[in-house]
Protein backbone atom coordinates (compact mmCIF):
# COMPACT_ATOMS: atom_id res chain seq x y z
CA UNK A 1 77.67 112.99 162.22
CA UNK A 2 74.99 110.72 163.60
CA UNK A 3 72.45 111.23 160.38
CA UNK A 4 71.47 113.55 157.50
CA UNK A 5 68.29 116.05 157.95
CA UNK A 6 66.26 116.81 155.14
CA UNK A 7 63.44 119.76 156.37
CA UNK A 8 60.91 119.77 153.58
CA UNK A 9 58.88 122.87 153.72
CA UNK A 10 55.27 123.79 153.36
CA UNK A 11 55.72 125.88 150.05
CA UNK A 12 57.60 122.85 148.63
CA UNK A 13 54.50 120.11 149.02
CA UNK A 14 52.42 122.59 146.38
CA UNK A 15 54.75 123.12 143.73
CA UNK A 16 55.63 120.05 142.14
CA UNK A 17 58.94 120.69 140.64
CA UNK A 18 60.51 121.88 143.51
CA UNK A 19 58.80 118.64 145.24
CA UNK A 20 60.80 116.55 142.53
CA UNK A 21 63.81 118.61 143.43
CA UNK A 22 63.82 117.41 147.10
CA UNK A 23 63.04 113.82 146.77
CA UNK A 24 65.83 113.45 144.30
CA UNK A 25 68.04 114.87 146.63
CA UNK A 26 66.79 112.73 149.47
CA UNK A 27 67.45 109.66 147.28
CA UNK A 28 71.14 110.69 145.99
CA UNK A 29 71.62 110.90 149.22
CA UNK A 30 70.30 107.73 150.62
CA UNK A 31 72.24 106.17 147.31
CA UNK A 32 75.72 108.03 147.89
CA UNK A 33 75.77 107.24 151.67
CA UNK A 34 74.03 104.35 152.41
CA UNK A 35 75.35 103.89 155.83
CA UNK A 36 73.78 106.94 157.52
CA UNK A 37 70.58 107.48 158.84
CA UNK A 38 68.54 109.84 157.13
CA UNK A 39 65.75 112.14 158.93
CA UNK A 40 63.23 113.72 156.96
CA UNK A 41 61.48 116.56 159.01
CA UNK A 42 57.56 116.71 156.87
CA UNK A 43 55.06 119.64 157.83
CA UNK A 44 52.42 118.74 160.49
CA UNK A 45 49.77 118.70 158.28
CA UNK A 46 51.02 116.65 155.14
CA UNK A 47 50.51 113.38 154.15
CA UNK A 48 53.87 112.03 152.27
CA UNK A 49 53.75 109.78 149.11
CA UNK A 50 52.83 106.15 149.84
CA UNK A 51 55.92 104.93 147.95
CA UNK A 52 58.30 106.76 150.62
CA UNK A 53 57.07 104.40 153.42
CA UNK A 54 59.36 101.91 150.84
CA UNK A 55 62.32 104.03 152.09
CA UNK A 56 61.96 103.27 156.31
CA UNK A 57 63.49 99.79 156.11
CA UNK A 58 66.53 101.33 153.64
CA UNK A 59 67.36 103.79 157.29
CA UNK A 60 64.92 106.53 156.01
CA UNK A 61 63.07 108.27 159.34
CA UNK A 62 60.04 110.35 158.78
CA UNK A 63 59.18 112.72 161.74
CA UNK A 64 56.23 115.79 161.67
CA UNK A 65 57.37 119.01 162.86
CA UNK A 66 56.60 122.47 162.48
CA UNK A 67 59.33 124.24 163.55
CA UNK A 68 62.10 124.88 161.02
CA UNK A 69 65.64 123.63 161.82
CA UNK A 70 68.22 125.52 160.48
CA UNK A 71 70.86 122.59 160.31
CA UNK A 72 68.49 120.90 158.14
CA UNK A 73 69.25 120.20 154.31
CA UNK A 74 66.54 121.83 152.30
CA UNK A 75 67.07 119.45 149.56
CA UNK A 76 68.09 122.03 146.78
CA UNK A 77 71.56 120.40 146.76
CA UNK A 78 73.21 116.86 146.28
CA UNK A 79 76.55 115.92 148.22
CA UNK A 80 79.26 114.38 145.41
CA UNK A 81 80.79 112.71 147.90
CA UNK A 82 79.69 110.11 150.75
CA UNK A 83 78.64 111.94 153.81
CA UNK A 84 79.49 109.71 156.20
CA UNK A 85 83.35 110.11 155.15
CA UNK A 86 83.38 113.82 154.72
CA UNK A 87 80.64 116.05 155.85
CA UNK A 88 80.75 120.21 155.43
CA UNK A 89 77.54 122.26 155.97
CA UNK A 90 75.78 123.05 152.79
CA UNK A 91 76.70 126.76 152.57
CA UNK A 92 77.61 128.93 149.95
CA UNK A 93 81.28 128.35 150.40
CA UNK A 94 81.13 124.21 150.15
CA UNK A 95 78.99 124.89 146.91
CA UNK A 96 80.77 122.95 143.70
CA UNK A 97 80.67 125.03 140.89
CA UNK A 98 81.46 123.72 137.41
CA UNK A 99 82.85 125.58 134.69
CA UNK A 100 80.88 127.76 132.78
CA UNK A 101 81.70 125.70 129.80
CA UNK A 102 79.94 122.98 126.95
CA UNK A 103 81.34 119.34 127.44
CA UNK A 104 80.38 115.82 126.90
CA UNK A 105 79.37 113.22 129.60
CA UNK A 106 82.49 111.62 129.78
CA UNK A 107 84.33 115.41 129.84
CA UNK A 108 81.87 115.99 132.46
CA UNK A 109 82.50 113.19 134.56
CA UNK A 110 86.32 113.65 134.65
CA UNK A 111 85.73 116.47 135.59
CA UNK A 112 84.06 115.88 138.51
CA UNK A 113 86.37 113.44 139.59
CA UNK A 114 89.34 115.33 139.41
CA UNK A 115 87.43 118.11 141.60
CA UNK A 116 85.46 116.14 144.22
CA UNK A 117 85.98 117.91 147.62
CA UNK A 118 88.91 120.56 145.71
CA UNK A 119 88.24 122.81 148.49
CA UNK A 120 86.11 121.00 150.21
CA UNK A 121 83.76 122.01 148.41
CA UNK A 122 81.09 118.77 147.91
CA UNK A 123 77.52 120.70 147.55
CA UNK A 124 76.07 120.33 143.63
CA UNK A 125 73.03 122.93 143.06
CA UNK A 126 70.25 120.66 141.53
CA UNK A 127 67.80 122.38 139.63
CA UNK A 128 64.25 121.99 139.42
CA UNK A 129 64.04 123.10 136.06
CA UNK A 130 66.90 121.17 133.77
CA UNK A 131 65.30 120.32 130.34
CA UNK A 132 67.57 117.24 130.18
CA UNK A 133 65.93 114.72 132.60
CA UNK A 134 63.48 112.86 131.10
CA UNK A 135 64.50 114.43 127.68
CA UNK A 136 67.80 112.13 127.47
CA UNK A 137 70.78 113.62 124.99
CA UNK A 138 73.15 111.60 123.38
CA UNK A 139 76.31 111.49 125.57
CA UNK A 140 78.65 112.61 123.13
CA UNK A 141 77.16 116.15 122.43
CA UNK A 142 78.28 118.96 123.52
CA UNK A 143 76.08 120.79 127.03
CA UNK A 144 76.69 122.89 129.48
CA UNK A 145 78.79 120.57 132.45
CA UNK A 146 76.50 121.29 134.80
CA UNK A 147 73.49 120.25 133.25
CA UNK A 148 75.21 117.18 132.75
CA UNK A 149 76.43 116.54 136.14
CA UNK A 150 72.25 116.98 137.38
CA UNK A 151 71.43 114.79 134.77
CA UNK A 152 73.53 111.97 135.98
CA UNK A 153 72.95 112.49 139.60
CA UNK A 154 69.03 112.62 138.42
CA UNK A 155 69.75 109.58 136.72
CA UNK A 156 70.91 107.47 139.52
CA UNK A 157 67.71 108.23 141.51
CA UNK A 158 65.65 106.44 138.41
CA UNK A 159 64.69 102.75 138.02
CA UNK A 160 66.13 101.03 134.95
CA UNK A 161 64.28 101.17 131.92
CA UNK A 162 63.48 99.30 128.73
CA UNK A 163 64.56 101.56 125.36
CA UNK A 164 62.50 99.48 123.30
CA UNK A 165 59.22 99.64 125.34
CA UNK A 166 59.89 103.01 127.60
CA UNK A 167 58.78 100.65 130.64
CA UNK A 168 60.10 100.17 133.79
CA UNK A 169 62.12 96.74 134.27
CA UNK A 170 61.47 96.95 137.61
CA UNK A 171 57.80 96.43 137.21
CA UNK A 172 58.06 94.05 134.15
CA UNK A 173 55.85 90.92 135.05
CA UNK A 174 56.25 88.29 132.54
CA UNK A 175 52.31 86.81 130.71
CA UNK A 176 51.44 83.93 131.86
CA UNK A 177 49.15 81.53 129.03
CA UNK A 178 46.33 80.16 130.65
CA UNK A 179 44.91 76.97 128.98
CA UNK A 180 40.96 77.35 127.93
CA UNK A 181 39.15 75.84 130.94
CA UNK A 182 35.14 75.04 131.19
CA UNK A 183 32.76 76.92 133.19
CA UNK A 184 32.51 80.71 134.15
């Protein structure tokens, strides 16, 4: 496979959730395989976010076109593997389906990581909608495991942050004292 192809489409761009829903996928992506090229196909007449344009020198291609290409991911789905070791198309048979069953993080994870590619089947449904992103449980109580697998692959698409002031560390800047000085 010479690079991944993300098609984002037109109804997408309005609705804000399922806008969220593609650009994590993008950047799991971009995080899980870092050695592929990645192609994002953007509608003719849309202007993307000034912050991807910090993606181009990380292998991240932006290209308008109309036309939709049916090899293209639609960015509903994150790989839980590295595509550039093991690609499959995202279809309905390479879909990874937890159990329909409550578990911790940690029950979660081992999960996972017992069943990465069992089948090969590597395509995790990400949904728009899970009330656990920014709302954060403790990672000892008991969810459904595939709420908890989203939130940890939405997790690893967010910078760190500072639990005692909510803030970014990435955009931290430390005060500077400036002596009193004469004048204006």
């Amino acid at each position: 496979m010479e690079a991944v192809r993300f098609q984002l489409e037109q109804h997408k761009v309005k609705d804000l959730k399922l806008f969220q829903q593609f650009e994590m996928c993008m950047l799991v992506t971009r995080l899980t395989t870092p050695e592929l090229p990645i192609e994002v196909l953007i509608p003719e007449t849309y202007f993307y976010p000034d912050t991807w344009e910090q993606l181009e020198p990380l292998g991240v291609k932006f290209t308008r076109q109309d036309t939709l290409d049916p090899t293209a991911l639609k960015g509903t789905h994150v790989a839980v593997c590295s595509l550039a070791k093991l690609y499959y198309p995202n279809i309905t048979q390479c879909e990874l389906l937890p159990p329909d069953q409550e578990a911790t993080f940690e029950e979660s994870i081992l999960w996972l990581e017992d069943n990465r590619t069992n089948n090969d089947q590597i395509w995790l449904p990400m949904d728009p909608h899970n009330p656990h992103y920014w709302n954060s449980r403790p990672q000892h109580q008991l969810l459904p495991m595939l709420e908890w697998l989203q939130w940890a692959y939405w997790r690893k698409t967010q910078p760190y942050i500072n639990h005692e002031t909510r803030t970014f560390k990435h955009f931290k800047k430390q005060l500077k004292i400036h002596r009193p000085s004469r004048g204006i």
